[in-house]
Structure formats: structure tokens, C-alpha cells
Protein backbone atom coordinates (compact mmCIF):
# COMPACT_ATOMS: atom_id res chain seq x y z
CA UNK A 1 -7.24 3.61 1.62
CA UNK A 2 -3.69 1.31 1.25
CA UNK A 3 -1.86 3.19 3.81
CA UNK A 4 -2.26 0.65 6.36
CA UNK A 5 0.02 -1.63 4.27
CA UNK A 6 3.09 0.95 4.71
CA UNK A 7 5.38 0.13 7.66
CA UNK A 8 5.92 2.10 10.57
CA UNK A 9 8.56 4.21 9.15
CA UNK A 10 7.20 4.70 5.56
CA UNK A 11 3.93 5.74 7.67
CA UNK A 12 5.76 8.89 9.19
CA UNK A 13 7.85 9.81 5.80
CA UNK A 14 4.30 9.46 4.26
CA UNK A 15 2.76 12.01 7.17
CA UNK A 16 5.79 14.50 6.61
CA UNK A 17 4.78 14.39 2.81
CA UNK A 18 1.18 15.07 3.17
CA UNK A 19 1.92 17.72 5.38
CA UNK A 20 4.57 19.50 3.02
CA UNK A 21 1.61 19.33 0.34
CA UNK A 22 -1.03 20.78 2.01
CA UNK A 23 1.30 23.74 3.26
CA UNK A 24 3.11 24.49 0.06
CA UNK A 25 0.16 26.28 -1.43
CA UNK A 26 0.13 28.54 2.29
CA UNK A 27 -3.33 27.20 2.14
CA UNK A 28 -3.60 24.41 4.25
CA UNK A 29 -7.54 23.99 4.07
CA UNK A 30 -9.78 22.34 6.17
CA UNK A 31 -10.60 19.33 3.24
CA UNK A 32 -6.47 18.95 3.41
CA UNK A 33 -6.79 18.90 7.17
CA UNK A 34 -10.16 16.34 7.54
CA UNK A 35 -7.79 14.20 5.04
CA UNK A 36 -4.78 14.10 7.07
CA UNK A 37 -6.57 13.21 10.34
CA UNK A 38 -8.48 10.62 8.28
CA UNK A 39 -4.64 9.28 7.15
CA UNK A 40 -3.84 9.11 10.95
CA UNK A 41 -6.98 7.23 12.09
CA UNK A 42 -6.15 5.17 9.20
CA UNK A 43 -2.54 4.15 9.84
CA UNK A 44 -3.63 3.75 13.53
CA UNK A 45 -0.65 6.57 14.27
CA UNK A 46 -0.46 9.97 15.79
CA UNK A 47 -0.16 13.10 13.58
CA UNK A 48 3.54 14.11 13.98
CA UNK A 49 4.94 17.28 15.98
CA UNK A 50 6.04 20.77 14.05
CA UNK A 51 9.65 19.68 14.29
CA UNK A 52 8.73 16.59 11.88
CA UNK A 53 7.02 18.80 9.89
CA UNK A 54 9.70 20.68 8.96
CA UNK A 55 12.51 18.44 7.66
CA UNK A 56 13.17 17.96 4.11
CA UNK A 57 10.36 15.75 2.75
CA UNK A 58 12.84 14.71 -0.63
CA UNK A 59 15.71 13.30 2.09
CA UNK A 60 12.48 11.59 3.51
CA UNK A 61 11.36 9.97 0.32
CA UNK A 62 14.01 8.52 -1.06
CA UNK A 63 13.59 6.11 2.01
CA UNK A 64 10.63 4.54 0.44
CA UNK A 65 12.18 2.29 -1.86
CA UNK A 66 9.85 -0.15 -2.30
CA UNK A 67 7.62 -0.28 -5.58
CA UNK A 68 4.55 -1.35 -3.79
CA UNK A 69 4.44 1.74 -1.12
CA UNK A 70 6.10 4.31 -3.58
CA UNK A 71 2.57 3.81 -5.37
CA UNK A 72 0.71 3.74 -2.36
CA UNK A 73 2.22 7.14 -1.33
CA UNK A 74 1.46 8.41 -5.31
CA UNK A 75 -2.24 7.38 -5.12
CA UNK A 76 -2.87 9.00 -1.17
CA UNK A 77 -1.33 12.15 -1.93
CA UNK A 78 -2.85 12.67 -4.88
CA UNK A 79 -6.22 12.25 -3.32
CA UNK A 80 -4.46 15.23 -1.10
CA UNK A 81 -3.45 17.31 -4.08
CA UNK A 82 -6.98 17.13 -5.55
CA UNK A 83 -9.03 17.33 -2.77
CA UNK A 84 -9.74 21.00 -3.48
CA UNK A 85 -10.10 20.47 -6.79
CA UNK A 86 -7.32 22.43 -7.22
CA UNK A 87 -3.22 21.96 -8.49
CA UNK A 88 -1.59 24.93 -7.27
CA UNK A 89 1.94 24.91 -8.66
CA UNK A 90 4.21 24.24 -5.70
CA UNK A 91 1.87 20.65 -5.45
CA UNK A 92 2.91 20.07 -9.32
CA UNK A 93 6.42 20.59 -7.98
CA UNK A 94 6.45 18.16 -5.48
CA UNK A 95 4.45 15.53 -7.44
CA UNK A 96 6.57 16.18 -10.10
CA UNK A 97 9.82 15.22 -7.40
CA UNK A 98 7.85 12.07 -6.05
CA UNK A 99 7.72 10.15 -9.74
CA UNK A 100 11.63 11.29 -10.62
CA UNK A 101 12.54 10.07 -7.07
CA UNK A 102 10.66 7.41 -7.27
CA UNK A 103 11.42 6.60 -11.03
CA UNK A 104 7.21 6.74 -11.93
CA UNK A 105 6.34 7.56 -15.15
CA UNK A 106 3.91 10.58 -16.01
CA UNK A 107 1.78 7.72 -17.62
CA UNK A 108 0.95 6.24 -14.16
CA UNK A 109 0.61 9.40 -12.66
CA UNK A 110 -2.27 10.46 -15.40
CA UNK A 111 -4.00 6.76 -14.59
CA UNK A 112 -3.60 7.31 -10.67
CA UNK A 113 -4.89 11.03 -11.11
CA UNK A 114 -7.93 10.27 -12.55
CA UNK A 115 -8.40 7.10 -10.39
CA UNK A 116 -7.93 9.43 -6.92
CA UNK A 117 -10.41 12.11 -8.60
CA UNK A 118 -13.08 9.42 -9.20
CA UNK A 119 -12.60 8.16 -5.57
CA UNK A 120 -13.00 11.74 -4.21
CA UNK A 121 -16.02 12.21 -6.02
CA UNK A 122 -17.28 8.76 -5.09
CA UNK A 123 -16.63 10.15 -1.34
CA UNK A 124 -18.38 13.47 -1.89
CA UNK A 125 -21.74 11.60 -3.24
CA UNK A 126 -22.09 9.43 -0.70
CA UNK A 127 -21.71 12.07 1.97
CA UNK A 128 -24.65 13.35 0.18
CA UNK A 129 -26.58 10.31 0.18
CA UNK A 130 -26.06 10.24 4.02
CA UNK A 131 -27.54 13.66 4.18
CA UNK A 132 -30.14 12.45 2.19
């Protein structure tokens, strides 16, 4: 939804991330997967290779140092995270590394939960309304 506003390189760190999510449950479902592609179209980028999938998402973060897109990573990946309506521990984990690295309180992280939840579920009615 904001991820447009990222630059070029915060894009990519962002794509590593959401990758590293949806794998760390060794469930990488096809909601995760619809999501990501959506992030792509999105961002107007490619999805990256395997290799970029496999570096060390915290090195990656701490290049985001900007308040504005540090949030703008929170809110996308949690829309990730709940997607399946689901927190499987090694998500809490990395959400958990996101707001130390990025100095976030738990506070925000409550407010932006519940904000990406409604969104989701704003998405999944009007799906249904299309279907209607």
C-alpha cells in the first residue's frame, strides 16, 4: 500500500524481508506468495533471485534508517505475518528484531497490528463482494 514511497534500495531489503517471513514458518503459503507478487507489481520491481534470498535479512535492515520507511516496512510485513491469520513463532522473532533494530516500540506495533488485520479483512470482503 506505501511501498511505492521506499527507494530503490529499501525496495529490495524490503523484498529480502518478506521473503525471510514467509519462509521462516517452512510454510511459505500461497496467501504469502499472492502477497509478495502483489509487493512486486506494487514497487514496479522484479521479485529477487534465490541468492538474494538468502543473505542475512538483520545486516539488510539496519540499512533502512529512515523513520518514515522503517514504518512502512512494519505495516507491509505485518499484513505478511497475518495474512494467514496465523503468528507462528519464528515471525514473532523476526518482528520482534525489526522494532529493536529499528528502535519501534511494542505500542506501535499493537496499533499497526490491528490496523494491517482490519485492512486484510477489508481485502477479503471485497473479494467477496466481487464474487457477489
Amino acid at each position: 500500500m506505501f511501498l511505492n514511497l521506499l527507494n530503490q534500495e529499501e525496495k529490495i531489503t524490503f523484498l529480502k524481508l518478506a521473503h525471510h517471513v514467509a519462509n521462516s514458518d517452512n510454510d511459505f503459503s500461497e496467501s504469502q506468495q499472492s502477497i509478495i507478487g502483489k509487493y512486486c507489481t506494487e514497487m514496479q520491481i522484479n521479485d529477487i533471485d534465490e541468492d538474494e534470498k538468502k543473505e542475512d535479512y538483520l545486516i539488510s535492515l539496519k540499512k533502512i534508517d529512515k523513520s518514515k520507511s522503517q514504518k512502512i516496512v512494519l505495516l507491509e510485513i505485518l499484513a505478511l505475518i497475518y495474512s494467514d491469520q496465523y503468528v507462528h513463532p519464528e515471525e514473532q522473532k523476526v518482528l520482534d528484531q525489526m522494532l529493536e533494530i529499528f528502535s519501534l516500540s511494542t505500542a506501535l506495533s499493537v496499533v499497526y497490528t490491528e490496523w494491517s488485520k482490519s485492512i486484510l479483512a477489508l481485502y477479503v470482503q471485497g473479494s467477496a463482494l466481487i464474487e457477489l
